[in-house]
C-alpha atoms as a PDB file:
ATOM      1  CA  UNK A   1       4.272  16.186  -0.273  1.00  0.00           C
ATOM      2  CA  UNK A   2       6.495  15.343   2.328  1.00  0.00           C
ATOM      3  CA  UNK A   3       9.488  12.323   1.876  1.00  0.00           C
ATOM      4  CA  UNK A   4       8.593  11.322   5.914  1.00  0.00           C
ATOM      5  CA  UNK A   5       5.106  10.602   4.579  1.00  0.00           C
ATOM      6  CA  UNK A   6       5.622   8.699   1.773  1.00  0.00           C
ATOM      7  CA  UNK A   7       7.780   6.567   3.682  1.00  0.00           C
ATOM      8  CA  UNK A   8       5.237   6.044   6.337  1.00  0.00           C
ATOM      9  CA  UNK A   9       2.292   5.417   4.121  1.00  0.00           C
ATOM     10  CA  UNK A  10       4.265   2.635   2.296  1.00  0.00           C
ATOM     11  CA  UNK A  11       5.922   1.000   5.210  1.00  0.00           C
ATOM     12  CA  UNK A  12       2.723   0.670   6.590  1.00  0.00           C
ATOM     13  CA  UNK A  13       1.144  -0.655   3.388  1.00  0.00           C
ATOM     14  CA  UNK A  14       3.745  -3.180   3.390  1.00  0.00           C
ATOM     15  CA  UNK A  15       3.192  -4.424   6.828  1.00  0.00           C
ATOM     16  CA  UNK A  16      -1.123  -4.975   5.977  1.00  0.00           C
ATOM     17  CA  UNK A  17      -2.431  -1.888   6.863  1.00  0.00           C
ATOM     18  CA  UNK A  18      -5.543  -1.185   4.323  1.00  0.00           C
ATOM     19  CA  UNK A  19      -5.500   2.006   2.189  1.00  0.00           C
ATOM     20  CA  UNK A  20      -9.042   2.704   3.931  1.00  0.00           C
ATOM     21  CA  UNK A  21      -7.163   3.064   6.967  1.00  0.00           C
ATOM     22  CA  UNK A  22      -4.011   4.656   5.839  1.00  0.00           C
ATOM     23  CA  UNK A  23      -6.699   7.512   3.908  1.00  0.00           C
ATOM     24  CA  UNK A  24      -8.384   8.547   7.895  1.00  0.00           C
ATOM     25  CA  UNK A  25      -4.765   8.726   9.211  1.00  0.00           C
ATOM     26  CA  UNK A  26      -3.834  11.196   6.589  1.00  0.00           C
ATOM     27  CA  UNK A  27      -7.055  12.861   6.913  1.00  0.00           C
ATOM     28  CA  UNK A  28      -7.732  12.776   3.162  1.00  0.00           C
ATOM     29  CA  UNK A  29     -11.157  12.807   1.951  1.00  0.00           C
ATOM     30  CA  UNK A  30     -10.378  11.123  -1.380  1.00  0.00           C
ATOM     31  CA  UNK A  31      -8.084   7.988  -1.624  1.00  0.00           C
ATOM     32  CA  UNK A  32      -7.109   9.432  -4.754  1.00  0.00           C
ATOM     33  CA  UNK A  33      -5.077  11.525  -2.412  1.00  0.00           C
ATOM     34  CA  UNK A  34      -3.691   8.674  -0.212  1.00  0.00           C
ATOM     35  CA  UNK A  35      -2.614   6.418  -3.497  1.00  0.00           C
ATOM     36  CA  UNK A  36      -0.205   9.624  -3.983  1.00  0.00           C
ATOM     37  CA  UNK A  37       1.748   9.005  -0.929  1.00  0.00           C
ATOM     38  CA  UNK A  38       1.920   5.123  -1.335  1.00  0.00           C
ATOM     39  CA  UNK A  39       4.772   3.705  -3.469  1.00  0.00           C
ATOM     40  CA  UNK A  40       4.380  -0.345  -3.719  1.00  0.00           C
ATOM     41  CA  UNK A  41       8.070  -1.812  -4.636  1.00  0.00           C
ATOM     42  CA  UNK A  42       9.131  -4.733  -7.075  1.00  0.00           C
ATOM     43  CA  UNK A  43       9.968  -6.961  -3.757  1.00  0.00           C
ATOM     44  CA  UNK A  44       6.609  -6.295  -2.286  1.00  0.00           C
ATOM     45  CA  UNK A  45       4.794  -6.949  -6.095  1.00  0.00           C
ATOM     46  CA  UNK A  46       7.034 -10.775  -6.005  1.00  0.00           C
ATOM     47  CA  UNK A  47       5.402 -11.434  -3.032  1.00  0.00           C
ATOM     48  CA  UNK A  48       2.293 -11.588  -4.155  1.00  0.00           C
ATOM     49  CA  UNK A  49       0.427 -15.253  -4.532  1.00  0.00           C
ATOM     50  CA  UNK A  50      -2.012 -15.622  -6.998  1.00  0.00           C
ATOM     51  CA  UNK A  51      -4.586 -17.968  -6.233  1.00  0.00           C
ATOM     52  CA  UNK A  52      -4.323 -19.481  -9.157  1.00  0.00           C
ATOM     53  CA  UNK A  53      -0.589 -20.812  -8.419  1.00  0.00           C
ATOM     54  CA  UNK A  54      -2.517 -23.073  -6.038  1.00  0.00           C
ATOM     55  CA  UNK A  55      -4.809 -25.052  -8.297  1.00  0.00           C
ATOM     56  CA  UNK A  56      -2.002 -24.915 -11.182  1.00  0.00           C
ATOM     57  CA  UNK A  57       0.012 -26.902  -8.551  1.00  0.00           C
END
């Protein structure tokens, strides 16, 4: 697997693009595939808003 690839499948999961997506781009036939080239990092995971952080508020 190539670094360039990695990079590119995470930067563009970072900036919204769907694995679905990412998977025909790569021309993979299993996402199983794709989820190898996409690393998610700690900042990205903070990010995240549950839904529940609404109503709790």
């Amino acid at each position: 697997m190539d670094f360039q690839s990695h990079c590119f499948a995470t930067h563009l999961l970072e900036q919204g693009t769907q694995t679905v997506i990412l998977q025909k781009m790569f021309g993979h036939k299993s996402i199983r595939t794709t989820a190898r080239y996409i690393h998610i990092s700690n900042d990205a995971i903070s990010k995240v808003v549950s839904p529940a952080d609404a109503v709790l508020q």
